[in-house]
PDB file of N, CA and C in Angstrom:
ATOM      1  N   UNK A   1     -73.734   9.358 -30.674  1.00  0.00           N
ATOM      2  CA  UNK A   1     -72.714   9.853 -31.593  1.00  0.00           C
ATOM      3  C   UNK A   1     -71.560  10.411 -30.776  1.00  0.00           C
ATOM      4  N   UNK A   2     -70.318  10.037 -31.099  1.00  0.00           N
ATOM      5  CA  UNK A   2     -69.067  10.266 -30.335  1.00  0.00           C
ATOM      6  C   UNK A   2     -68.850  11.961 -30.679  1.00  0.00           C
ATOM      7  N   UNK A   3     -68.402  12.932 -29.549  1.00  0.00           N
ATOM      8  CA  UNK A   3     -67.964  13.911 -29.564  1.00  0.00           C
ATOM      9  C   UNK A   3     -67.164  14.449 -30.959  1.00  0.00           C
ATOM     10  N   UNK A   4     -66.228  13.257 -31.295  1.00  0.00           N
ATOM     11  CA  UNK A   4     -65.356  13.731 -32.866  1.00  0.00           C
ATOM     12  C   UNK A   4     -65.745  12.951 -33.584  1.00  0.00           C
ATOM     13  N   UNK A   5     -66.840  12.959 -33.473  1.00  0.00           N
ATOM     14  CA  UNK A   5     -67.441  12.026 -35.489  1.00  0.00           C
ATOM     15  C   UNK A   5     -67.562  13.432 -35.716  1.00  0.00           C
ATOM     16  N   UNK A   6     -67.115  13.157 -37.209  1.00  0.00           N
ATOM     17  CA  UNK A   6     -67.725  14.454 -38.267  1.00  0.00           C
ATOM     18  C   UNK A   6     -69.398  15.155 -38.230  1.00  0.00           C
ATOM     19  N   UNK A   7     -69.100  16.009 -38.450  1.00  0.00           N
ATOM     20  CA  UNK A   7     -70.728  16.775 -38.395  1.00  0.00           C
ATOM     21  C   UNK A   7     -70.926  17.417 -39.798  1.00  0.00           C
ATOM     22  N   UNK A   8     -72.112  17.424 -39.891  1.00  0.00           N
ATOM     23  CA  UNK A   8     -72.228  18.240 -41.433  1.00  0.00           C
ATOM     24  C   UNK A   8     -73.498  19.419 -40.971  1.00  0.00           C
ATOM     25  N   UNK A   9     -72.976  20.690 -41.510  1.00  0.00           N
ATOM     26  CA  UNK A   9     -73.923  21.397 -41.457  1.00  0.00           C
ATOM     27  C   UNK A   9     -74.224  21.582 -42.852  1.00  0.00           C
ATOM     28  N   UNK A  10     -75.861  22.708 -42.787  1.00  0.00           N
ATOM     29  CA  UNK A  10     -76.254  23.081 -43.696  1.00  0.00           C
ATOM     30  C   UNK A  10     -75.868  23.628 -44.250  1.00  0.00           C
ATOM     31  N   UNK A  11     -75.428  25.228 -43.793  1.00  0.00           N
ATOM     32  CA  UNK A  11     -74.332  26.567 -44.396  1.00  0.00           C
ATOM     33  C   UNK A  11     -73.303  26.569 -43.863  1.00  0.00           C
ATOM     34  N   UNK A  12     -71.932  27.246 -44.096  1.00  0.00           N
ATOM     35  CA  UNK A  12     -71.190  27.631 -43.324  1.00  0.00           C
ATOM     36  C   UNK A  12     -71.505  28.748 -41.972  1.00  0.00           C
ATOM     37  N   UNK A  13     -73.234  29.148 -41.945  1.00  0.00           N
ATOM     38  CA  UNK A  13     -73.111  29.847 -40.931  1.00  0.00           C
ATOM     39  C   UNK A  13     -73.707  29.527 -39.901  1.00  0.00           C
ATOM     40  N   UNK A  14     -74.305  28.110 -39.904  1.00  0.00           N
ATOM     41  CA  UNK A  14     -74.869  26.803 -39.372  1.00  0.00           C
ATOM     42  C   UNK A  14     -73.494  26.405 -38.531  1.00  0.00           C
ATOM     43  N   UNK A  15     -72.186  26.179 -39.145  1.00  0.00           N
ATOM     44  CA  UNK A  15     -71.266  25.778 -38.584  1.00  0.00           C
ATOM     45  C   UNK A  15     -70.567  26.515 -37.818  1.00  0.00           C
ATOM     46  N   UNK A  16     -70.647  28.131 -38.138  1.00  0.00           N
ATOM     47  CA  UNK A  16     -69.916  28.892 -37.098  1.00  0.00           C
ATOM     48  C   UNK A  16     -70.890  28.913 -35.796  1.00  0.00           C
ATOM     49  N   UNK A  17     -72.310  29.074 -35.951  1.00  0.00           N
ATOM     50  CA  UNK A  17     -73.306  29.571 -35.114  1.00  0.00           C
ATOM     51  C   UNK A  17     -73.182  27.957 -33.640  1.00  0.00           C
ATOM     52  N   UNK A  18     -73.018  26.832 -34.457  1.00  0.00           N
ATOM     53  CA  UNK A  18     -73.041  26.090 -33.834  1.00  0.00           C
ATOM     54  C   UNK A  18     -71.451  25.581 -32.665  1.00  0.00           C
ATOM     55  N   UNK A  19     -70.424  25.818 -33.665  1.00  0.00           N
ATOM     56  CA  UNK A  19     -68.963  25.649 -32.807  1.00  0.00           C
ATOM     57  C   UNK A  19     -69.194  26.714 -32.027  1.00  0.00           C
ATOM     58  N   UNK A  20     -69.734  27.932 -32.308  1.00  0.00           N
ATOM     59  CA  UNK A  20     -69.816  29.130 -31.410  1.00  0.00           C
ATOM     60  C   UNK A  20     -70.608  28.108 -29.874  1.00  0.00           C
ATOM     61  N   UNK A  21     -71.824  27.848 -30.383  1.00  0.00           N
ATOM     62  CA  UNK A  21     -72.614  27.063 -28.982  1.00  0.00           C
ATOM     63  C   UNK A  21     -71.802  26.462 -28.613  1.00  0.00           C
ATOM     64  N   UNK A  22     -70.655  25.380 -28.732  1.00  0.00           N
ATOM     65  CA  UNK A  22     -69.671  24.297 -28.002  1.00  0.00           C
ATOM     66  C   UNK A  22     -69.378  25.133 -27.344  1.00  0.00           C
ATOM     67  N   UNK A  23     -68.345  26.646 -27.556  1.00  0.00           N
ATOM     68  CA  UNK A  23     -67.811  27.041 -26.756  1.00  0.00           C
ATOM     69  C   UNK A  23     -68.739  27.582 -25.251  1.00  0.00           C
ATOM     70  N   UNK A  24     -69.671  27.881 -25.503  1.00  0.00           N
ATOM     71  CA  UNK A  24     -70.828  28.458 -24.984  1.00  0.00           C
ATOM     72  C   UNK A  24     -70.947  27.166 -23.583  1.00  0.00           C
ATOM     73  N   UNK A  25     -71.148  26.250 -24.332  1.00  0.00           N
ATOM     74  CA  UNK A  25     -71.470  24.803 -23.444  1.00  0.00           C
ATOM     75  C   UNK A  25     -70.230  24.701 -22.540  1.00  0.00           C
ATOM     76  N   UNK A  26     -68.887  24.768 -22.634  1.00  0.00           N
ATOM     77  CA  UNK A  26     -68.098  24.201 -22.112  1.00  0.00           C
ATOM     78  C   UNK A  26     -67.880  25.167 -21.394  1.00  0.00           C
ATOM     79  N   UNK A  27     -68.425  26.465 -21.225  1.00  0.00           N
ATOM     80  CA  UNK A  27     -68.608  27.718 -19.988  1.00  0.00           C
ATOM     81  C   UNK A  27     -69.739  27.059 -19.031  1.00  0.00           C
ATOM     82  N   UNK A  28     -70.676  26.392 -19.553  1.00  0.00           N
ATOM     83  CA  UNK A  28     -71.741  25.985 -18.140  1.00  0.00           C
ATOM     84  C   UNK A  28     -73.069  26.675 -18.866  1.00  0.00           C
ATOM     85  N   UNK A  29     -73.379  26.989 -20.130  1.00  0.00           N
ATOM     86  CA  UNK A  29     -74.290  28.488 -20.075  1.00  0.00           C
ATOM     87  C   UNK A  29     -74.670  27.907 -21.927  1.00  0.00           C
ATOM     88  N   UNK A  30     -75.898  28.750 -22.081  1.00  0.00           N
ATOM     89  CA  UNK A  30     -75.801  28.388 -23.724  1.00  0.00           C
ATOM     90  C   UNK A  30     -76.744  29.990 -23.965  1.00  0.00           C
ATOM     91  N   UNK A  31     -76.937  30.109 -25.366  1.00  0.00           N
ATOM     92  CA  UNK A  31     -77.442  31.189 -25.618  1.00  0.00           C
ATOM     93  C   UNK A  31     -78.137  30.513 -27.038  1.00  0.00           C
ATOM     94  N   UNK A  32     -79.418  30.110 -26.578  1.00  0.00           N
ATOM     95  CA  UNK A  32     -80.153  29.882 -27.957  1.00  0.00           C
ATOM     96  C   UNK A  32     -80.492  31.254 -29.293  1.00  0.00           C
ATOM     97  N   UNK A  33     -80.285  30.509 -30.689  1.00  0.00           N
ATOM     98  CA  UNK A  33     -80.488  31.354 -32.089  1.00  0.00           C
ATOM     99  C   UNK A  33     -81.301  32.380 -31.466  1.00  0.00           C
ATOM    100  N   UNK A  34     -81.805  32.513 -30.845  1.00  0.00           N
ATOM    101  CA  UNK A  34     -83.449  33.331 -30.613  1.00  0.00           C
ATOM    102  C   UNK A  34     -83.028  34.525 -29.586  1.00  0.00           C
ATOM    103  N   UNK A  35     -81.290  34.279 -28.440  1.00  0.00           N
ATOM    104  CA  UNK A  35     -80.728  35.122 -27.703  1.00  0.00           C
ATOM    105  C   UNK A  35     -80.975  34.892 -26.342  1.00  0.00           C
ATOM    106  N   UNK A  36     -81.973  34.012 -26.484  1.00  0.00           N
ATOM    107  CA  UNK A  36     -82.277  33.701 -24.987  1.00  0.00           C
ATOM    108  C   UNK A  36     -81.072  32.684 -24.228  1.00  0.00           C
ATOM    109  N   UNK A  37     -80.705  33.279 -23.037  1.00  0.00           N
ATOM    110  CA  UNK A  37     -79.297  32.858 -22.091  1.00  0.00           C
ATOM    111  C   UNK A  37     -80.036  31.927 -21.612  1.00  0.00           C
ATOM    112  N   UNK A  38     -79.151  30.160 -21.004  1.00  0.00           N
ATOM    113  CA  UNK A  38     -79.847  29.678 -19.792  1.00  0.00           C
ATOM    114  C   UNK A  38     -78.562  28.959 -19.681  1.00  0.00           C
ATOM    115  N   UNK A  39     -78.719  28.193 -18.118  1.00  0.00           N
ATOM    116  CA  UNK A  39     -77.625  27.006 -17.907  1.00  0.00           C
ATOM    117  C   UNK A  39     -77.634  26.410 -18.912  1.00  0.00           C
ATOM    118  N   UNK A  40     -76.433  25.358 -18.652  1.00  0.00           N
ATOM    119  CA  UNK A  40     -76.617  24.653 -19.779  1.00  0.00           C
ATOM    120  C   UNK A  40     -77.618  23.807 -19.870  1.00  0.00           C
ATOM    121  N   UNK A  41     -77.947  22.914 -18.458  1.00  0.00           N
ATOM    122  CA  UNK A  41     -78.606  22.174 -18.307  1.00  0.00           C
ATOM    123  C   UNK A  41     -80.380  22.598 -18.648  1.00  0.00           C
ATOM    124  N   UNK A  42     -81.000  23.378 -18.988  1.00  0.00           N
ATOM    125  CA  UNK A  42     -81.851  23.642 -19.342  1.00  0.00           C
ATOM    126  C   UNK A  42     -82.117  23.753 -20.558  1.00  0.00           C
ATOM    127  N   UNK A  43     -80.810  23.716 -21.616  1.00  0.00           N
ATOM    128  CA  UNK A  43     -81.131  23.575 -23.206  1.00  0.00           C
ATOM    129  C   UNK A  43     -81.858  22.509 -23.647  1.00  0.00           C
ATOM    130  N   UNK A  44     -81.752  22.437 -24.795  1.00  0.00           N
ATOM    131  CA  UNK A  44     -82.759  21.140 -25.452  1.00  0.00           C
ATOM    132  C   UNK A  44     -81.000  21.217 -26.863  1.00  0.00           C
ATOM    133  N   UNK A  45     -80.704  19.607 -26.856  1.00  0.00           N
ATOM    134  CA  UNK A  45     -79.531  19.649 -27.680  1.00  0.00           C
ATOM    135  C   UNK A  45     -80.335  18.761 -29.288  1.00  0.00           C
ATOM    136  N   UNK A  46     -80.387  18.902 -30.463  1.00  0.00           N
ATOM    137  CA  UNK A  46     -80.712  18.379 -31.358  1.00  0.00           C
ATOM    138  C   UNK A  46     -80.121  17.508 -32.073  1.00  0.00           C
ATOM    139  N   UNK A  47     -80.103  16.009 -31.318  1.00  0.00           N
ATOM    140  CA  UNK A  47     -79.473  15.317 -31.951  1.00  0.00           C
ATOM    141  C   UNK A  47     -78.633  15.008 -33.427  1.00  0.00           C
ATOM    142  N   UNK A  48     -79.382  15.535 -34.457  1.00  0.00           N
ATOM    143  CA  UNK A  48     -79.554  15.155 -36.099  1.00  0.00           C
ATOM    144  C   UNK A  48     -78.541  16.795 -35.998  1.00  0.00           C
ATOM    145  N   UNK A  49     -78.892  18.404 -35.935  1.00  0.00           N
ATOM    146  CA  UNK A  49     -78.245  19.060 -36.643  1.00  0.00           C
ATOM    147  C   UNK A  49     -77.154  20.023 -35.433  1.00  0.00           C
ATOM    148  N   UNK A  50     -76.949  19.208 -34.130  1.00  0.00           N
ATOM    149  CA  UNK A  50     -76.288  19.375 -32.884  1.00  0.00           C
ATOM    150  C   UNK A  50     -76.586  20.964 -32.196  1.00  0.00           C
ATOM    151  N   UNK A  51     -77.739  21.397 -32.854  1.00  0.00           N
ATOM    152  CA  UNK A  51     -77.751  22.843 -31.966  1.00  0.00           C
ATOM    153  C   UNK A  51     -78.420  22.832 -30.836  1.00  0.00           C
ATOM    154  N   UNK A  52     -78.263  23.813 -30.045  1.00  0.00           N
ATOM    155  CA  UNK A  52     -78.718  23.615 -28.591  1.00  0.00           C
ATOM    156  C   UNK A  52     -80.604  24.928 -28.984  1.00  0.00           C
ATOM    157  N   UNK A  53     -81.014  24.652 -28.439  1.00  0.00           N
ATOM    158  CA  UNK A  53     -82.534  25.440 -28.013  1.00  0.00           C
ATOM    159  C   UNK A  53     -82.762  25.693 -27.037  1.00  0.00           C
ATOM    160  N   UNK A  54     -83.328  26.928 -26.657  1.00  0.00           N
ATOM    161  CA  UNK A  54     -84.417  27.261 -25.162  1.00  0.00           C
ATOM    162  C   UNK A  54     -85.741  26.331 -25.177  1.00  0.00           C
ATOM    163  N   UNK A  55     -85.913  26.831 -24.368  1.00  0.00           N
ATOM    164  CA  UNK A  55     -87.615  25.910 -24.069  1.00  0.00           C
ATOM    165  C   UNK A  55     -88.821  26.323 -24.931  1.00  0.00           C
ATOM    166  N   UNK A  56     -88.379  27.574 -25.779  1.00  0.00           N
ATOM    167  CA  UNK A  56     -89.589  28.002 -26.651  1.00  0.00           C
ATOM    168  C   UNK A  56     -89.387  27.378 -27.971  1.00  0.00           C
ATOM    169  N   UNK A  57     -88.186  27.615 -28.100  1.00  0.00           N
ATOM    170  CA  UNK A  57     -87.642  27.256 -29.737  1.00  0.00           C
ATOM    171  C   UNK A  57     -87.618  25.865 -29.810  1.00  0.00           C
ATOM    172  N   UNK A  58     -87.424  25.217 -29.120  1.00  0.00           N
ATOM    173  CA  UNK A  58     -87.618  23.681 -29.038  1.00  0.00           C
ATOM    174  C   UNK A  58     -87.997  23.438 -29.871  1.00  0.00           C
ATOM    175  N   UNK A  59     -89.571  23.262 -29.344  1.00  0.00           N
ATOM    176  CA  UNK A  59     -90.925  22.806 -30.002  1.00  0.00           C
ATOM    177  C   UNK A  59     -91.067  23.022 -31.288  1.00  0.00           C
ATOM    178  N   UNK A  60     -90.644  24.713 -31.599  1.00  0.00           N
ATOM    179  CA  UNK A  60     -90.619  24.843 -32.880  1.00  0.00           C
ATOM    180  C   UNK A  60     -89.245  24.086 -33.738  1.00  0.00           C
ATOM    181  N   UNK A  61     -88.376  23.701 -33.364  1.00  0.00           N
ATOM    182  CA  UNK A  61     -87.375  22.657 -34.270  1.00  0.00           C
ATOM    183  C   UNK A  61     -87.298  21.159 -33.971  1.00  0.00           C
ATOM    184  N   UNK A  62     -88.336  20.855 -32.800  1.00  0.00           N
ATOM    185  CA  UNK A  62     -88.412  19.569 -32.645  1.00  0.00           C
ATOM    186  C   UNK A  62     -89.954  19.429 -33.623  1.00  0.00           C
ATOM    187  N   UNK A  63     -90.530  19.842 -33.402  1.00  0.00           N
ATOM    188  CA  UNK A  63     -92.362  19.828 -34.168  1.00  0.00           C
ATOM    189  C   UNK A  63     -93.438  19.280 -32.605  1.00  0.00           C
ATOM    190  N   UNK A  64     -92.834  19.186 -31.648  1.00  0.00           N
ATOM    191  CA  UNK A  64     -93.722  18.843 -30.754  1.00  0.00           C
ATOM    192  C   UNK A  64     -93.241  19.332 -29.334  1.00  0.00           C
ATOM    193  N   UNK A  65     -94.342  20.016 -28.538  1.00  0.00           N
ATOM    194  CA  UNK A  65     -94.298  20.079 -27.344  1.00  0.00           C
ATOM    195  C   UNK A  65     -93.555  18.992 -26.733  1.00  0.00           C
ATOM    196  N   UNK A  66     -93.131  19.320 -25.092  1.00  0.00           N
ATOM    197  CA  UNK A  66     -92.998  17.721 -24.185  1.00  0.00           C
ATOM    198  C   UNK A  66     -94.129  17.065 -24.019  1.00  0.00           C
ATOM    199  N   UNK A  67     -95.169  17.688 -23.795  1.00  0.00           N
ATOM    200  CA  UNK A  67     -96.207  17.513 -23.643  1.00  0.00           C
ATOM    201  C   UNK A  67     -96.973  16.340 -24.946  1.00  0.00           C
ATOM    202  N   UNK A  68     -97.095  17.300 -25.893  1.00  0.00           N
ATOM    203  CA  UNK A  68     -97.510  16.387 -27.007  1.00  0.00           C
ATOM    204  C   UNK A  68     -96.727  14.913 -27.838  1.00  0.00           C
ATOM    205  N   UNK A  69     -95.585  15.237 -27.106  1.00  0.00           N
ATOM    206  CA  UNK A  69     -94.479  13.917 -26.980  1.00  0.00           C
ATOM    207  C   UNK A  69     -94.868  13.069 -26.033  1.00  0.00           C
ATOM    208  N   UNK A  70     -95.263  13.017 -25.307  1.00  0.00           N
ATOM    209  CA  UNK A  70     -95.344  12.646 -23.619  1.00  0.00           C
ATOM    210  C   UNK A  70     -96.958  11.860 -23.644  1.00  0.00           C
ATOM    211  N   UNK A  71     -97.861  12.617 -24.361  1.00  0.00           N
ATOM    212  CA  UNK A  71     -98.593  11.939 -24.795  1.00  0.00           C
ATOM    213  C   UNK A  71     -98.826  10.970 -26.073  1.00  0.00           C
ATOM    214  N   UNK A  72     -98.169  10.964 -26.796  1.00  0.00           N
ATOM    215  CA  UNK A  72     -98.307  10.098 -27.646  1.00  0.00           C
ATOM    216  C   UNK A  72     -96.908   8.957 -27.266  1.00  0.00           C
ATOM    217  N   UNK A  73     -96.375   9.045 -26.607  1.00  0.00           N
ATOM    218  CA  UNK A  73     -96.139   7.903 -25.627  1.00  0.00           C
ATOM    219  C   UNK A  73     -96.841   7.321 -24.709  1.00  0.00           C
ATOM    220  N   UNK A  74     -97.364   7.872 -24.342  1.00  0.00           N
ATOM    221  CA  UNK A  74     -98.117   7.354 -23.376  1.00  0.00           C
ATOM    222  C   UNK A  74     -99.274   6.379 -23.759  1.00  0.00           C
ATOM    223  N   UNK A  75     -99.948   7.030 -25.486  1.00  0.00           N
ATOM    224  CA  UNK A  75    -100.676   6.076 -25.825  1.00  0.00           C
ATOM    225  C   UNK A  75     -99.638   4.735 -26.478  1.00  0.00           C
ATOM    226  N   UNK A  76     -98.546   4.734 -26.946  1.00  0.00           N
ATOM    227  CA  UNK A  76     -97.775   3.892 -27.536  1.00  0.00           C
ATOM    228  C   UNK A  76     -97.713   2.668 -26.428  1.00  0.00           C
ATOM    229  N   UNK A  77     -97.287   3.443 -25.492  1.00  0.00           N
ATOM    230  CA  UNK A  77     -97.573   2.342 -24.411  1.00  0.00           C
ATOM    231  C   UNK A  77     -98.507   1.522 -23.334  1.00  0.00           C
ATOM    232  N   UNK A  78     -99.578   2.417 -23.751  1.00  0.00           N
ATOM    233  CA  UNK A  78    -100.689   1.834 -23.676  1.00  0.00           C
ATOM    234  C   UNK A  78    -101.693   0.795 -24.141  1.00  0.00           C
ATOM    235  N   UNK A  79    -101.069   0.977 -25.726  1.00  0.00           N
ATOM    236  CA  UNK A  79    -101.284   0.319 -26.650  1.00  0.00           C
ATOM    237  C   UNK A  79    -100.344  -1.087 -26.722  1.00  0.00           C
ATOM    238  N   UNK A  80     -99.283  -1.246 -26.323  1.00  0.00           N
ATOM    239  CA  UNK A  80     -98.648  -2.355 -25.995  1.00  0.00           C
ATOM    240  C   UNK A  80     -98.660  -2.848 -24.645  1.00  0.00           C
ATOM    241  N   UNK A  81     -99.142  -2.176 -23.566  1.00  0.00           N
ATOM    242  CA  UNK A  81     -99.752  -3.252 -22.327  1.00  0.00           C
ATOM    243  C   UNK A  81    -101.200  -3.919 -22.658  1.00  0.00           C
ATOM    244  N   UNK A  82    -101.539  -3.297 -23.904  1.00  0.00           N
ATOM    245  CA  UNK A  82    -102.789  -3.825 -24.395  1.00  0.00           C
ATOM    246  C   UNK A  82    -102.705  -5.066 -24.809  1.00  0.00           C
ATOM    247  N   UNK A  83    -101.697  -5.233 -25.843  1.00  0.00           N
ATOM    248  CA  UNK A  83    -101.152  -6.110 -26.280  1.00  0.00           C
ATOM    249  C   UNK A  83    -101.019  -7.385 -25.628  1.00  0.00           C
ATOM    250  N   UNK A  84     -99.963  -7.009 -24.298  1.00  0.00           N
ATOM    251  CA  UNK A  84     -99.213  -8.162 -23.865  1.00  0.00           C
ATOM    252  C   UNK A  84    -100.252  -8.864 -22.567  1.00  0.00           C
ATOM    253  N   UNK A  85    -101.262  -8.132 -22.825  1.00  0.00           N
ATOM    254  CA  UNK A  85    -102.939  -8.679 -21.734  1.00  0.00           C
ATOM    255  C   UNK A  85    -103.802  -9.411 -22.550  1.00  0.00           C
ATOM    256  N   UNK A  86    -103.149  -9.171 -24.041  1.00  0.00           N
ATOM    257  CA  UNK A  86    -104.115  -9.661 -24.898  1.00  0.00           C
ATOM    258  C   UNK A  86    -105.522  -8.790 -25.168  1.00  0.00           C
ATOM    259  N   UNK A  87    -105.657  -7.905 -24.964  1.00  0.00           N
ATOM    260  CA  UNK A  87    -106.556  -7.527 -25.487  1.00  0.00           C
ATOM    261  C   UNK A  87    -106.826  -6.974 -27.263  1.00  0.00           C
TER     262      UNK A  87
END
C-alpha cells in the first residue's frame, strides 16, 4: 500500500493516535499504545489498521506469537515438500 492511499480509521482517536506514530517514525523512534519507547526498527507495523506495536502488544493485535507463526509455516511447508515428493 502506497504511503498516500487513503486510510480509514476506526475513531477519530485511532486517527490522531496513529498520525501521532508517523510523526514518531520519521524521528527514528516509536512509542507503542501501551508507552513502551523503541527504535523504530524494532516495532511491529500493522498492515490492515497502520499502527506500530512493541514486541508484547504484537501478539496481542496480531493473535499469534513469531513463534506460533513460524511454526505453522513451517508445517505449511512441509506439507507442500510433501506434496511435490509425492507423498
Amino acid at each position: 500500500m502506497a504511503d498516500d492511499a487513503p486510510v480509514r480509521y476506526d475513531t477519530p482517536e485511532d486517527e490522531v493516535f496513529i498520525r501521532w506514530q508517523w510523526q514518531d517514525a520519521k524521528l527514528g523512534r516509536m512509542t507503542c499504545e501501551c508507552g513502551h519507547q523503541m527504535p523504530l526498527r524494532f516495532a511491529y507495523r500493522c498492515y490492515f489498521c497502520h499502527a506500530y506495536f512493541c514486541s508484547d502488544c504484537a501478539p496481542v493485535h496480531f493473535g499469534k506469537t513469531r513463534a506460533e507463526w513460524q511454526a505453522k509455516k513451517d508445517t505449511a511447508n512441509t506439507g507442500a515438500q510433501d506434496d511435490e515428493a509425492g507423498h
